[in-house]
Protein backbone atom coordinates (compact mmCIF):
# COMPACT_ATOMS: atom_id res chain seq x y z
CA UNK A 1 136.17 97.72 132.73
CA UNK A 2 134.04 95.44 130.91
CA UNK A 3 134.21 94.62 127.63
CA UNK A 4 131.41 93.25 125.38
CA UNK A 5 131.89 91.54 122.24
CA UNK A 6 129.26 90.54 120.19
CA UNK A 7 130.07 88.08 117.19
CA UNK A 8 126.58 87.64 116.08
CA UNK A 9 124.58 89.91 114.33
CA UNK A 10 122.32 89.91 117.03
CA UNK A 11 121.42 93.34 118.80
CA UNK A 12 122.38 93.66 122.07
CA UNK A 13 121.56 96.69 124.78
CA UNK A 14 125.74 97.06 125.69
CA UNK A 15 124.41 99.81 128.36
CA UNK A 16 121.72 97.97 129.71
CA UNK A 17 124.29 94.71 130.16
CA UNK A 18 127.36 96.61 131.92
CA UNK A 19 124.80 98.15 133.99
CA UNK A 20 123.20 95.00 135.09
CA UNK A 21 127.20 94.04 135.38
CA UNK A 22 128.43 96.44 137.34
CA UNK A 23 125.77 96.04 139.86
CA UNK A 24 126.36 92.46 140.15
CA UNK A 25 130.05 92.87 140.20
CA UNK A 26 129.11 95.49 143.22
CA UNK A 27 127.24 93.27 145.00
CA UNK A 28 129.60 89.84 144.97
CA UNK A 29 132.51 91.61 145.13
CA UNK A 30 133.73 90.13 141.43
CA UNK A 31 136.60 92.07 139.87
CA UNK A 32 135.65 94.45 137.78
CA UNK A 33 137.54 93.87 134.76
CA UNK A 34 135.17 91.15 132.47
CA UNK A 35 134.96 89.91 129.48
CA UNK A 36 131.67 89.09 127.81
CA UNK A 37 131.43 87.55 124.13
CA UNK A 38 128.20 86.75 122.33
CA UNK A 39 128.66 84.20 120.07
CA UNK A 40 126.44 81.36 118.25
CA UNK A 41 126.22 77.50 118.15
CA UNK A 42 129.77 76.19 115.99
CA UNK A 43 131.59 78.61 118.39
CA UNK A 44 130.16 77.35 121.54
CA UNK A 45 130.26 73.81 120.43
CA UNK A 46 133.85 73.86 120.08
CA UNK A 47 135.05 75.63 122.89
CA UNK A 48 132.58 73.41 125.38
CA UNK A 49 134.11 70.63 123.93
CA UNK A 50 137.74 71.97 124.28
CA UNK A 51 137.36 73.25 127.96
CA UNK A 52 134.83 70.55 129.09
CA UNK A 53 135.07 67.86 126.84
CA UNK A 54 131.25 68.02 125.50
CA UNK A 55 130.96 68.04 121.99
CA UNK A 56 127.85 69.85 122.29
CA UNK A 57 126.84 73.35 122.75
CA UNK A 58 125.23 75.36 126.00
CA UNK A 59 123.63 78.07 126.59
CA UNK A 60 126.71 79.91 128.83
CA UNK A 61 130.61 79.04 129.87
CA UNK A 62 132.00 80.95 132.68
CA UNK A 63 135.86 81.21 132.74
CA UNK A 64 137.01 82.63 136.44
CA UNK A 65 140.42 82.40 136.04
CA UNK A 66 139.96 85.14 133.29
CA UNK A 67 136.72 86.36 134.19
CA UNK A 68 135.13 85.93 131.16
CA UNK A 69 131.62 84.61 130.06
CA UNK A 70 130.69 83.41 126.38
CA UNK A 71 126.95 83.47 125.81
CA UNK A 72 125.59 81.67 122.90
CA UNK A 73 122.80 84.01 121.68
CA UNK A 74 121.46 80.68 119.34
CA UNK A 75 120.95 78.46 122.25
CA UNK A 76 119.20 81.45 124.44
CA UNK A 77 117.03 82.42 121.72
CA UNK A 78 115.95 78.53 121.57
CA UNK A 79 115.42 78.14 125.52
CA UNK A 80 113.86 81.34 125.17
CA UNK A 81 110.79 79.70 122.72
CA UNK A 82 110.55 76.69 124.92
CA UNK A 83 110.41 77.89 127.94
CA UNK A 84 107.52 80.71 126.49
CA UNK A 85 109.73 83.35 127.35
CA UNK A 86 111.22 86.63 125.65
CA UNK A 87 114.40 86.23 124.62
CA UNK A 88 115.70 89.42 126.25
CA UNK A 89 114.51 87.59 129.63
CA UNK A 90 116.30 84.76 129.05
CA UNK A 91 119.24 86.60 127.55
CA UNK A 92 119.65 88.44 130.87
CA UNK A 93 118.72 85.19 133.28
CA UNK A 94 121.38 83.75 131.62
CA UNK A 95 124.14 86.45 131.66
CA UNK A 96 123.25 86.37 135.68
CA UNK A 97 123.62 82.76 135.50
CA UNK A 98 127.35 83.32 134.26
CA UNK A 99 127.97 85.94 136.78
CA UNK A 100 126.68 83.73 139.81
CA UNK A 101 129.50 81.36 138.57
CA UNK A 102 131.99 84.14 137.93
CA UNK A 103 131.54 84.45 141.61
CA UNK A 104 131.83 80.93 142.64
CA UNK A 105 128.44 79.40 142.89
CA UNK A 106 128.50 75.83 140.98
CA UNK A 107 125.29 74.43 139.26
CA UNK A 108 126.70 70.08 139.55
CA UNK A 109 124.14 69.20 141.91
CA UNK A 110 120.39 69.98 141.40
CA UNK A 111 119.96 71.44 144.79
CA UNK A 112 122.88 73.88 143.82
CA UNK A 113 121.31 74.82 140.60
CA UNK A 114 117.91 75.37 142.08
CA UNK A 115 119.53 77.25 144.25
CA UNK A 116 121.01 79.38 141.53
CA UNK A 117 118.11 79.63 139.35
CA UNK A 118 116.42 81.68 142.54
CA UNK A 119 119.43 83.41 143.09
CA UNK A 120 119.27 84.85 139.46
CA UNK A 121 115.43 85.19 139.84
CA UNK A 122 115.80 87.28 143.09
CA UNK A 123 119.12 89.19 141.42
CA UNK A 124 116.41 90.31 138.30
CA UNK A 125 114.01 91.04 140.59
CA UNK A 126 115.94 93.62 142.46
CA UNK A 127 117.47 95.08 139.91
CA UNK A 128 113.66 95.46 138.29
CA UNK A 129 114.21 94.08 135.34
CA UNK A 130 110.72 93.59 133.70
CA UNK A 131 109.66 91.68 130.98
């Protein structure tokens, strides 16, 4: 099962995410039962600095040990403008960012998150999402 939780007044495509989900749950092998919350910038800010210590906010925080991802729609919608890209495409990059760390891929060193930013690439690609 997953369940989506949006706590922004952002509109989301729920059918078009727990598609994209299942898929990548299929391929990794990831439990099925998630947990994905959309949430903005004082949220984030306080659970990154809870969990990680950063008093800061990000753009996504992966939890494996409950298999839950928070995505902070703020932050995406920002990367989204500077990086001349829809936000829907960065909303999704990012959700498969979560997921590649859901199933165990860490993003510490730069070759590891080069290495993830073409694994999410390749992961859209397939699964032909188009922007």
């Amino acid at each position: 099962m997953i369940e989506i939780n949006n706590l922004t007044k952002n509109k989301i495509n729920e059918k078009e995410i727990k598609n994209l989900v299942n898929i990548f749950l299929g391929k990794y092998k990831i439990k099925d039962n998630l947990s994905i919350a959309i949430i903005g910038d004082s949220r984030m800010r306080e659970i990154n600095y809870l969990y990680r210590g950063y008093d800061k906010t990000t753009d996504v925080l992966s939890f494996g040990d409950l298999n839950e991802i928070l995505l902070n729609f703020s932050q995406i919608r920002r990367q989204a403008k500077e990086y001349n890209k829809e936000t829907e495409e960065e909303f999704y990059f990012i959700l498969v960012h979560g997921l590649l760390h859901l199933a165990g891929f860490c993003d510490e060193k730069e070759s590891d998150r080069l290495k993830m930013i073409d694994l999410g690439n390749k992961f859209l690609s397939k699964y032909n999402k188009s922007f």
